[in-house]
Protein backbone atom coordinates (compact mmCIF):
# COMPACT_ATOMS: atom_id res chain seq x y z
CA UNK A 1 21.60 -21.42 5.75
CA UNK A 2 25.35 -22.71 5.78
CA UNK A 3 26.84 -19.20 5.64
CA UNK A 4 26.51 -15.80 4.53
CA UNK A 5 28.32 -12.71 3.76
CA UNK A 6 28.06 -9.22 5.60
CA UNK A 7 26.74 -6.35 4.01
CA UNK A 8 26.47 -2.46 5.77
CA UNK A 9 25.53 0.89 4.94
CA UNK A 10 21.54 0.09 4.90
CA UNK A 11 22.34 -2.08 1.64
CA UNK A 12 18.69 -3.22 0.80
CA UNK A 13 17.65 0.20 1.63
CA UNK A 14 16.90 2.41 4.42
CA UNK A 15 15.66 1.83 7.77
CA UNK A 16 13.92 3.69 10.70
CA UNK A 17 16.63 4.52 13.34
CA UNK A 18 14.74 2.44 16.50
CA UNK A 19 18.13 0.59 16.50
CA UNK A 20 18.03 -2.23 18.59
CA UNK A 21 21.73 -3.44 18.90
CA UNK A 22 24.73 -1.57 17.92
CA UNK A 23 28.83 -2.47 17.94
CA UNK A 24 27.68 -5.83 17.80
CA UNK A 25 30.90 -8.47 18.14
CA UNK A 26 30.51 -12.36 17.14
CA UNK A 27 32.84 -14.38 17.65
CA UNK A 28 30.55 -17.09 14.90
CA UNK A 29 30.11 -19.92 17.20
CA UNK A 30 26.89 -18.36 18.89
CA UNK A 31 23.65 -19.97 17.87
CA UNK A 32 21.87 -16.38 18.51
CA UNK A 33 22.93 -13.43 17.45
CA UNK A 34 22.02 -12.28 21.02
CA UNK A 35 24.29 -14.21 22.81
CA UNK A 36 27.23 -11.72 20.99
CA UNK A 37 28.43 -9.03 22.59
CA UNK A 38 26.86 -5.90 21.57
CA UNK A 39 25.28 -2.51 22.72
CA UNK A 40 21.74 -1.89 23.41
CA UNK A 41 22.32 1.81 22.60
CA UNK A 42 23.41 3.38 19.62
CA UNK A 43 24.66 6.76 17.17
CA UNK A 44 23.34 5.40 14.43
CA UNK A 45 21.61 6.88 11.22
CA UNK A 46 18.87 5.39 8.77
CA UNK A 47 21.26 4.83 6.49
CA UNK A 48 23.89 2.41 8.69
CA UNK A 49 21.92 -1.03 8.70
CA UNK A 50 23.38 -3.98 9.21
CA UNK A 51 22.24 -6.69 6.47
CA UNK A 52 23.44 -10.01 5.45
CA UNK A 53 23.18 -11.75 2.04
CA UNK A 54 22.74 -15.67 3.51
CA UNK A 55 24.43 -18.67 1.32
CA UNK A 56 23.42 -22.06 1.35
CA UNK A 57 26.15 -24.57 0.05
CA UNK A 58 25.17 -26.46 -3.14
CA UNK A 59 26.47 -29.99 -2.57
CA UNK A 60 25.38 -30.74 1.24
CA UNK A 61 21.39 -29.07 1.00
CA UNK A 62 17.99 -31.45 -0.07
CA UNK A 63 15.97 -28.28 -0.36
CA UNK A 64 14.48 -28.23 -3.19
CA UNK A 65 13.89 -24.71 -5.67
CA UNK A 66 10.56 -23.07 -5.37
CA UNK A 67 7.93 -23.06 -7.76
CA UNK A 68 7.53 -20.92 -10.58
CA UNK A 69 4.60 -19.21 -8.78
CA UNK A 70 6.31 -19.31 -5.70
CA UNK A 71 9.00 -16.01 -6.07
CA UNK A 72 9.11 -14.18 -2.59
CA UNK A 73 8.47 -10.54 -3.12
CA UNK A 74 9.84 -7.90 -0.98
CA UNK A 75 9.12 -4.32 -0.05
CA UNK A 76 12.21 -2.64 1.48
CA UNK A 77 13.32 0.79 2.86
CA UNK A 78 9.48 1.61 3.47
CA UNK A 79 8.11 3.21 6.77
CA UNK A 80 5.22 0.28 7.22
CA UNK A 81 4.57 -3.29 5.61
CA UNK A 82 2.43 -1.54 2.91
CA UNK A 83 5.58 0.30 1.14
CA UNK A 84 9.08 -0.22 0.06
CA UNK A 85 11.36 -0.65 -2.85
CA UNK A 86 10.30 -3.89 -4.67
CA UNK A 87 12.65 -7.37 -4.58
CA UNK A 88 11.72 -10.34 -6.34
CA UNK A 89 14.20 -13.18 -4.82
CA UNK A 90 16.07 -10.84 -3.02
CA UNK A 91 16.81 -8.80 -6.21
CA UNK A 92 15.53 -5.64 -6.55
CA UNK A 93 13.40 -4.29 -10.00
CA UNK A 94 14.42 -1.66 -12.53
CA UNK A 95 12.19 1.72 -12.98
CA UNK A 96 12.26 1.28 -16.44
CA UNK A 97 8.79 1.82 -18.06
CA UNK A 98 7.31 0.82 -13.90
CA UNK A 99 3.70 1.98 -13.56
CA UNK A 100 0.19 1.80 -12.21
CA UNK A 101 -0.37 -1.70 -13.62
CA UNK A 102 3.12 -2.95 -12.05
CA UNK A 103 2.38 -1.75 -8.76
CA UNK A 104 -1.74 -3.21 -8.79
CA UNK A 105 0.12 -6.54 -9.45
CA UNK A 106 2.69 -6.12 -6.67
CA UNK A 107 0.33 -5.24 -4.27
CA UNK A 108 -2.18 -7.93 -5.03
CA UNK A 109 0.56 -10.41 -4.77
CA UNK A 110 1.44 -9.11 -1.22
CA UNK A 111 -2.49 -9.48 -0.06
CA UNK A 112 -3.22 -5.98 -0.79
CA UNK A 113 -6.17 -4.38 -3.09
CA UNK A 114 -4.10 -2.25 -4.99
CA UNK A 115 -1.30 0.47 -5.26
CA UNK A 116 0.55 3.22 -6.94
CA UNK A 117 3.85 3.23 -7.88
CA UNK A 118 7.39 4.77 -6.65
CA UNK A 119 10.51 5.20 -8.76
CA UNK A 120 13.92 6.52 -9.40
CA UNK A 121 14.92 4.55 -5.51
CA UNK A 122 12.56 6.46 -3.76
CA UNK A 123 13.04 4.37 -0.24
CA UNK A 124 16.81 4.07 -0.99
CA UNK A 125 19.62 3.24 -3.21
CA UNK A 126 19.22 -0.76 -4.01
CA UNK A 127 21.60 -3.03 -5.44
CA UNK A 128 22.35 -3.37 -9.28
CA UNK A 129 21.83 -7.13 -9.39
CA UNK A 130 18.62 -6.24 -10.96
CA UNK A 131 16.53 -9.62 -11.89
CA UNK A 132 14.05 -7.86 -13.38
CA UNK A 133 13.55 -4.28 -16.16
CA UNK A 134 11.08 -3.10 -18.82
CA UNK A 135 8.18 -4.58 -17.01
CA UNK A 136 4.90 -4.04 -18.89
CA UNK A 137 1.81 -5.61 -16.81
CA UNK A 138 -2.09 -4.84 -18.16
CA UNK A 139 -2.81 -4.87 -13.96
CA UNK A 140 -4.85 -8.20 -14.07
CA UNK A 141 -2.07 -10.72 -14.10
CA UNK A 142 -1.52 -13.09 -10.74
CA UNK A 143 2.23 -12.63 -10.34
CA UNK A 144 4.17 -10.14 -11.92
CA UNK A 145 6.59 -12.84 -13.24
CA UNK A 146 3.67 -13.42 -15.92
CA UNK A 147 3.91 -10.09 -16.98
CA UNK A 148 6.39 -9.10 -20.40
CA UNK A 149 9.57 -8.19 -19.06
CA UNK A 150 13.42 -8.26 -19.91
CA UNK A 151 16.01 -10.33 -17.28
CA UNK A 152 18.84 -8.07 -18.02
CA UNK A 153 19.02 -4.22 -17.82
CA UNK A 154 21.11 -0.95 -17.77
CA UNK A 155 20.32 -0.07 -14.83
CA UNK A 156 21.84 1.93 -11.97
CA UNK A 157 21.42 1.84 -8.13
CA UNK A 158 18.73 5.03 -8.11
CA UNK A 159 16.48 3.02 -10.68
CA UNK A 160 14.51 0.43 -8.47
CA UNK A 161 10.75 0.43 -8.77
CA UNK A 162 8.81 0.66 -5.41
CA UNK A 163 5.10 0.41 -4.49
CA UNK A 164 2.59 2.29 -2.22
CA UNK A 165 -0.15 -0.41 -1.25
CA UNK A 166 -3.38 0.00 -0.56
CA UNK A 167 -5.25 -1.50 2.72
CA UNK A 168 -8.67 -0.99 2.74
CA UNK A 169 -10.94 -1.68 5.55
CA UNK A 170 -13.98 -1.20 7.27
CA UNK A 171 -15.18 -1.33 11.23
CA UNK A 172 -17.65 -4.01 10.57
CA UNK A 173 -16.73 -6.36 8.06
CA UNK A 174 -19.20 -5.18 4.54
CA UNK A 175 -20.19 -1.71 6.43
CA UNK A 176 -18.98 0.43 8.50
CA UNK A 177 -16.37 3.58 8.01
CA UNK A 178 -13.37 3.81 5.33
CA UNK A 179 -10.26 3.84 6.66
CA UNK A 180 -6.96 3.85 3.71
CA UNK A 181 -3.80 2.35 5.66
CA UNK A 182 -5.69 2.75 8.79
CA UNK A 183 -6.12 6.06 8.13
CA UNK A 184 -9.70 7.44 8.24
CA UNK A 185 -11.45 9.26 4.80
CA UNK A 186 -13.70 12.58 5.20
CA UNK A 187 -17.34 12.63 4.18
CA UNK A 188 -16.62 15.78 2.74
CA UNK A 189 -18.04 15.43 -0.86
CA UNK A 190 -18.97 12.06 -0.15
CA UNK A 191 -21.40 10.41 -2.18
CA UNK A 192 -22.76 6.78 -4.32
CA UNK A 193 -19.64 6.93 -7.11
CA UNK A 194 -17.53 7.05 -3.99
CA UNK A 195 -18.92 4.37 -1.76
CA UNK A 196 -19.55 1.69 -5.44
CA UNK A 197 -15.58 2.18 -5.70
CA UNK A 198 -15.17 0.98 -2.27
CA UNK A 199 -16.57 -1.95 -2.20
CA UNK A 200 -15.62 -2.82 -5.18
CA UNK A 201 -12.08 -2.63 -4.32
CA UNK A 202 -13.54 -5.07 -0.92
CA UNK A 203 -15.27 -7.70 -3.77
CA UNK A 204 -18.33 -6.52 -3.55
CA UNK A 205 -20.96 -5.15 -6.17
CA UNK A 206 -22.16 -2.44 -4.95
CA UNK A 207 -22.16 -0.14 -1.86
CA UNK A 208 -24.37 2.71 0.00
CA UNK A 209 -22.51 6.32 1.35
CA UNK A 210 -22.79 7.00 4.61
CA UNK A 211 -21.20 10.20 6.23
CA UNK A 212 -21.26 11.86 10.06
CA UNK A 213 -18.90 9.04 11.30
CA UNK A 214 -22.12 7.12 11.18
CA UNK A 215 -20.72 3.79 12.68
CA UNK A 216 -18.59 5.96 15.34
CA UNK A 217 -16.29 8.76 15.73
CA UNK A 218 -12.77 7.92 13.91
CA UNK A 219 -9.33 9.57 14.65
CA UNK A 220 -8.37 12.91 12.77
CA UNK A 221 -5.40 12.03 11.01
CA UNK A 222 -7.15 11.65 7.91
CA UNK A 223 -5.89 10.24 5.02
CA UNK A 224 -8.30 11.86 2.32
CA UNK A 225 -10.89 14.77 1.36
CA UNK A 226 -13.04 15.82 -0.89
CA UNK A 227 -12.78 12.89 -2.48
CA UNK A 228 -14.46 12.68 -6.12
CA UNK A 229 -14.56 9.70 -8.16
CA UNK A 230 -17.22 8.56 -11.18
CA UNK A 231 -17.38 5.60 -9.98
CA UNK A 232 -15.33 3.73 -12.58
CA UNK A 233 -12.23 3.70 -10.88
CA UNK A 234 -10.37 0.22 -9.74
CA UNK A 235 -8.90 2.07 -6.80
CA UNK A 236 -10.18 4.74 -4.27
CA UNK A 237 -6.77 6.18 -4.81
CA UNK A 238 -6.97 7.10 -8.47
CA UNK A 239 -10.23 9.50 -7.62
CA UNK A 240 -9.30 13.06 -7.52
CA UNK A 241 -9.17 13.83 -4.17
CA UNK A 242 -7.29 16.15 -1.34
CA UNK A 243 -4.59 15.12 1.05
CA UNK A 244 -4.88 17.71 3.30
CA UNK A 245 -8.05 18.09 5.57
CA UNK A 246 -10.62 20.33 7.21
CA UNK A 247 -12.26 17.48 9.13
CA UNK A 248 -13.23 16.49 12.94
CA UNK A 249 -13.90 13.14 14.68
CA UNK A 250 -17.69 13.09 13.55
CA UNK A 251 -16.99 13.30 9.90
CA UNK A 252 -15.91 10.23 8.74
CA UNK A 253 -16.91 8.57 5.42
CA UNK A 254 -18.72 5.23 5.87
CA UNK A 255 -19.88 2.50 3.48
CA UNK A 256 -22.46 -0.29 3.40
CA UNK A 257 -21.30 -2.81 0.74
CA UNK A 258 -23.67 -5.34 -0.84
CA UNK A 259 -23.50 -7.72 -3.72
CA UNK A 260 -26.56 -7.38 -6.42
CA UNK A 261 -28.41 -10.43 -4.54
CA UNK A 262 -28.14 -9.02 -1.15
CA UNK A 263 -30.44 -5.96 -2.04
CA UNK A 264 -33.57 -6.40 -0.41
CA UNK A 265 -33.47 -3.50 1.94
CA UNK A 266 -32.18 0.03 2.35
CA UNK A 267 -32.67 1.63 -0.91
CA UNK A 268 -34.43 3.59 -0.29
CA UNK A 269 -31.61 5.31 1.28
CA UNK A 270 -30.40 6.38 -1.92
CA UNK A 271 -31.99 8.86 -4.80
CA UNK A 272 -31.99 6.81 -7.90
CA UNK A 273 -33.52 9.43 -9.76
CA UNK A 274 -31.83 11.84 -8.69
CA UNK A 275 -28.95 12.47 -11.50
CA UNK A 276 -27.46 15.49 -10.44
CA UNK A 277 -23.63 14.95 -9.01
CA UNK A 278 -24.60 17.76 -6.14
CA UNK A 279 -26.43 21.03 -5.21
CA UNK A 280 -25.32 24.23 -4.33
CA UNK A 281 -25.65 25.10 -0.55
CA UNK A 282 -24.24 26.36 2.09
CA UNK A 283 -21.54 24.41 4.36
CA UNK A 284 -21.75 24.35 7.95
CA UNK A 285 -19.21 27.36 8.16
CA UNK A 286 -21.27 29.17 6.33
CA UNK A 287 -18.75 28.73 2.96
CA UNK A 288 -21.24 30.51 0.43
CA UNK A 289 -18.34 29.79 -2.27
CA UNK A 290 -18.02 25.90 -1.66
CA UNK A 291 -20.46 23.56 -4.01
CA UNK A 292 -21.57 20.87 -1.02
CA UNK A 293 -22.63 17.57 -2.05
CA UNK A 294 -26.41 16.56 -1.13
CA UNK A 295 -24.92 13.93 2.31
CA UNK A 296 -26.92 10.88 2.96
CA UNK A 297 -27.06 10.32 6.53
């Protein structure tokens, strides 16, 4: 760019605090900002980024404007890549009407398999150069530029929409054990509904449960329990499930995904005939309260 103008105060929303540089002093003829003086430590709070809003001048550049299907989009203020306020072109997008179908969109744009939304600035105050309110997407559009939505707004600097994303993956490609946001799910309650939204969410057709950490032992900071879904659900996030956890290293949920002409094997693995959701025992610590799905192992 040819120039640009200084903005402070964690503008585009707030940061971590692993400053890197503080009391930073250019003089404007460096060609790194690491060449100007500046302080390696720092006093500094989330909410005292540096930014910069970069100009390029009109009448000396060749670059030519993007696309119509080539809008950057943005998640700021977030703690990972996966979460943030949303910008579109650097501007930021109004809360008005933002939902479930907005953030699917968003997400999918970014390379993700879903998401649930954030409002009312919930990683930060954003600017009011909004470029985008009343945004109305059905969830299966490619950008969310094709969705219905209004270029100017009433909106004020505690209205921008943000996104959760969803990053689902397994160890081994189409099997192996869930982890949401690398983040491991408990087999507690785990069963065929649960494992046929999985891999539907990873392109495939269908999918098999599997439970015990069967491919391997998986970290404890679990992102789900007890999760429950029919099995109609786009996203393994919309399933009623828990948050909080009662789980060890050997109970991870697992998955082997197939598509409809892959099945020539392991079916047997599953109780077709079997219609009923799950049975009455008793857990392993002795819970005789707690209904216990039938585990396939």
């Amino acid at each position: 760019y040819d120039g640009g103008v200084g903005v402070s105060g964690s503008y585009f929303g707030n940061t971590g605090s692993g400053f890197v540089m503080d009391d930073v002093v250019c003089t404007g003829s460096e060609a790194s900002i690491m060449e100007c003086w500046h302080q390696t430590t720092h006093n500094c709070a989330a909410r005292e980024a540096a930014g910069v809003i970069c100009e390029e001048d009109a009448a000396t550049t060749t670059t030519p404007r993007p696309a119509a299907d080539d809008h950057k989009v943005t998640l700021v203020g977030g703690s990972s890549v996966t979460e943030g306020n949303v910008y579109i072109d650097g501007r930021p997008v109004c809360d008005d009407f933002w939902s479930q179908n907005d953030a699917i969109v968003i997400c999918k744009m970014l390379g993700f398999v879903g998401g649930t939304p954030t409002v009312q600035s919930h990683f930060g105050t954003v600017r009011t150069n909004f470029g985008m309110d009343n945004v109305l997407c059905d969830g299966t559009e490619s950008t969310i530029l094709d969705c219905p939505h209004d270029t100017s707004h009433n909106c004020g600097q505690n209205e921008g929409a943000g996104v959760k994303c969803t990053q689902v993956w397994l160890m081994g490609g189409h099997e192996g054990n869930v982890f949401i946001n690398s983040q491991p799910v408990c087999d507690d309650f785990w069963d065929q509904s649960d494992a046929l939204v999985v891999c539907r969410m990873l392109g495939y057709s269908g999918g098999i449960p599997k439970s015990g950490s069967h491919f391997g032992t998986v970290s404890t900071n679990y992102a789900m329990d007890d999760v429950f879904c029919t099995g109609s659900e786009a996203s393994l996030l919309e399933c009623p499930h828990s948050t909080s956890h009662n789980c060890e290293a050997n109970e991870g949920a697992g998955v082997i995904c197939f598509n409809d002409a892959e099945i020539t094997t392991g079916l047997d693995e599953v109780n077709i005939t079997n219609n009923e959701r799950f049975q009455w025992i008793f857990d392993d610590w002795g819970n005789k309260d707690k209904p216990v799905k039938n585990r396939l192992n």
